[in-house]
Protein backbone atom coordinates (compact mmCIF):
# COMPACT_ATOMS: atom_id res chain seq x y z
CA UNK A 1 26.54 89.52 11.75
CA UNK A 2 27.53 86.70 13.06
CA UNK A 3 29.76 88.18 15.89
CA UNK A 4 26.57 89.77 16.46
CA UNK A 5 24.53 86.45 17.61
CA UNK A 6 27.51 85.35 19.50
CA UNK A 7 27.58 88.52 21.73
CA UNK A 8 23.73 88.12 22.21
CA UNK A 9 24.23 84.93 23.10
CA UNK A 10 26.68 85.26 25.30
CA UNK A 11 24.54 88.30 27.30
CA UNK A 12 21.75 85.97 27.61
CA UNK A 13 23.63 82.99 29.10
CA UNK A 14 25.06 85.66 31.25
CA UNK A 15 21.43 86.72 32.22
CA UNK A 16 19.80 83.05 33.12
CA UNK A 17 21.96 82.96 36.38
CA UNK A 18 20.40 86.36 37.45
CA UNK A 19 16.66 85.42 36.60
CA UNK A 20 16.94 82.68 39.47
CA UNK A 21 14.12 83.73 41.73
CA UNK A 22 15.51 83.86 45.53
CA UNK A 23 13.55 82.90 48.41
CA UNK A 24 13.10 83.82 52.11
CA UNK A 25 10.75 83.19 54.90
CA UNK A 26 10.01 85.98 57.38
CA UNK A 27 11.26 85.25 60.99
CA UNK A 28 8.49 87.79 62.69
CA UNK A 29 5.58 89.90 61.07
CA UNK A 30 7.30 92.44 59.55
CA UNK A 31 6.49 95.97 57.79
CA UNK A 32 7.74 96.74 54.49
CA UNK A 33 8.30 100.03 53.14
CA UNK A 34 8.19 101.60 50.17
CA UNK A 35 11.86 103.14 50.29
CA UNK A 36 14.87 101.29 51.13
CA UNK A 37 14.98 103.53 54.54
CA UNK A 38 13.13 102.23 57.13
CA UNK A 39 11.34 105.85 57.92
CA UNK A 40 9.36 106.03 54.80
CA UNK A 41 5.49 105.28 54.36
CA UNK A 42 4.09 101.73 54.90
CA UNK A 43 3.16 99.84 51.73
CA UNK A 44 2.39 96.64 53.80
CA UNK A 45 2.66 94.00 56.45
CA UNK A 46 4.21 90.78 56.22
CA UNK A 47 3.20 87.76 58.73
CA UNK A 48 5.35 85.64 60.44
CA UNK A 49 6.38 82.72 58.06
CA UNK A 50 5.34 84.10 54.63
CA UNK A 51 7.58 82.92 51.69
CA UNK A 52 8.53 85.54 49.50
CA UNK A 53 10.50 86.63 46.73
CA UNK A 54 13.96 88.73 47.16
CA UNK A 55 14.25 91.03 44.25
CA UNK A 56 17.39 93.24 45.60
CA UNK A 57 19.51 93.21 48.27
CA UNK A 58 21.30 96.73 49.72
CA UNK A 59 22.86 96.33 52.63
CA UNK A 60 21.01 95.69 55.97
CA UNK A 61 17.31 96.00 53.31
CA UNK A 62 16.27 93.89 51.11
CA UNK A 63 13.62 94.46 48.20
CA UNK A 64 10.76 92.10 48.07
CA UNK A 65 7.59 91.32 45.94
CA UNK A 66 4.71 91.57 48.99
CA UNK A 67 3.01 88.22 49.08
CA UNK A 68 -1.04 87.64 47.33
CA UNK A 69 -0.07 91.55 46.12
CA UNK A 70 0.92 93.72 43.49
CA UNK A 71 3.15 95.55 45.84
CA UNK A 72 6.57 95.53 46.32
CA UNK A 73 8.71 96.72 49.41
CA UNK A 74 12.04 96.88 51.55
CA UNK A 75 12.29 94.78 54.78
CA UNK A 76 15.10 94.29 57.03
CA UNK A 77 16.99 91.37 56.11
CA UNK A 78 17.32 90.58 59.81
CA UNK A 79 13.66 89.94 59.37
CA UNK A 80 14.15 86.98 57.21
CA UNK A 81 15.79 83.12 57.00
CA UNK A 82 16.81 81.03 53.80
CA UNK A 83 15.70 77.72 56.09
CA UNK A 84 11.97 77.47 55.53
CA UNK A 85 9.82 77.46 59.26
CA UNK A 86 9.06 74.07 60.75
CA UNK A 87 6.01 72.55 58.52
CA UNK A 88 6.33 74.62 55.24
CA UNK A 89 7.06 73.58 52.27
CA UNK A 90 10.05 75.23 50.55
CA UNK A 91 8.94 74.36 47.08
CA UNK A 92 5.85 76.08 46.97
CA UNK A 93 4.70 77.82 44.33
CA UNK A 94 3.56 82.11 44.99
CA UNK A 95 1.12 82.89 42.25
CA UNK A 96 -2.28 81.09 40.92
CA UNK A 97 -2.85 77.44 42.09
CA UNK A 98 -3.74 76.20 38.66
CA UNK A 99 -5.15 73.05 37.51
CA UNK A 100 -2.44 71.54 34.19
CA UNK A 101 -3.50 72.62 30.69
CA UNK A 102 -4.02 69.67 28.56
CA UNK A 103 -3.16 69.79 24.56
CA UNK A 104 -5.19 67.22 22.42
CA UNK A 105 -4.01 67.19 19.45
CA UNK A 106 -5.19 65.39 16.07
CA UNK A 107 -3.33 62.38 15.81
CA UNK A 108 -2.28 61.15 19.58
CA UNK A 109 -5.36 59.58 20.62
């Protein structure tokens, strides 16, 4: 059993590294598809500047969660740069903008 915990463990120190969300900016507007071959159907357009998430790379393509969407698609990774573009902020967050929760509990007034 106890061999057990220890290879769990170990597997989930192993997985933190690859749970590290990477980020690029797009150089150009740029059309993702929804195949890692760059004939296959449109799933959506990307402006110029757009910070988004890398989920794979393959190659020359690179798998990517479309932003303010549900969508995910391939891209060129010639379309994109790890430096963010002149003015942006490379710590933003991609999701909901929202306010802190605040816990009041009994006791810590």
């Amino acid at each position: 059993m106890r061999q057990l915990v220890c290879l769990l463990f170990a597997t989930l120190l192993l997985a933190v590294p690859a749970m590290a969300a990477d980020f690029v900016w797009t150089t150009a507007e740029v059309k993702a598809t929804r195949f890692g071959v760059a004939d296959t159907r449109e799933v959506g357009t990307i402006e110029s500047g757009k910070r988004i998430e890398v989920l794979f790379k393959d190659g020359e393509r690179i798998r990517v969660k479309l932003p303010a969407s549900s969508q995910f698609g391939w891209i060129d990774a010639a379309s994109v740069s790890d430096t963010a573009p002149e003015g942006a902020s490379s710590d933003a967050p991609i999701g909901l903008d929202l306010p802190p929760i605040e816990f009041n509990l009994p006791g810590n007034d």
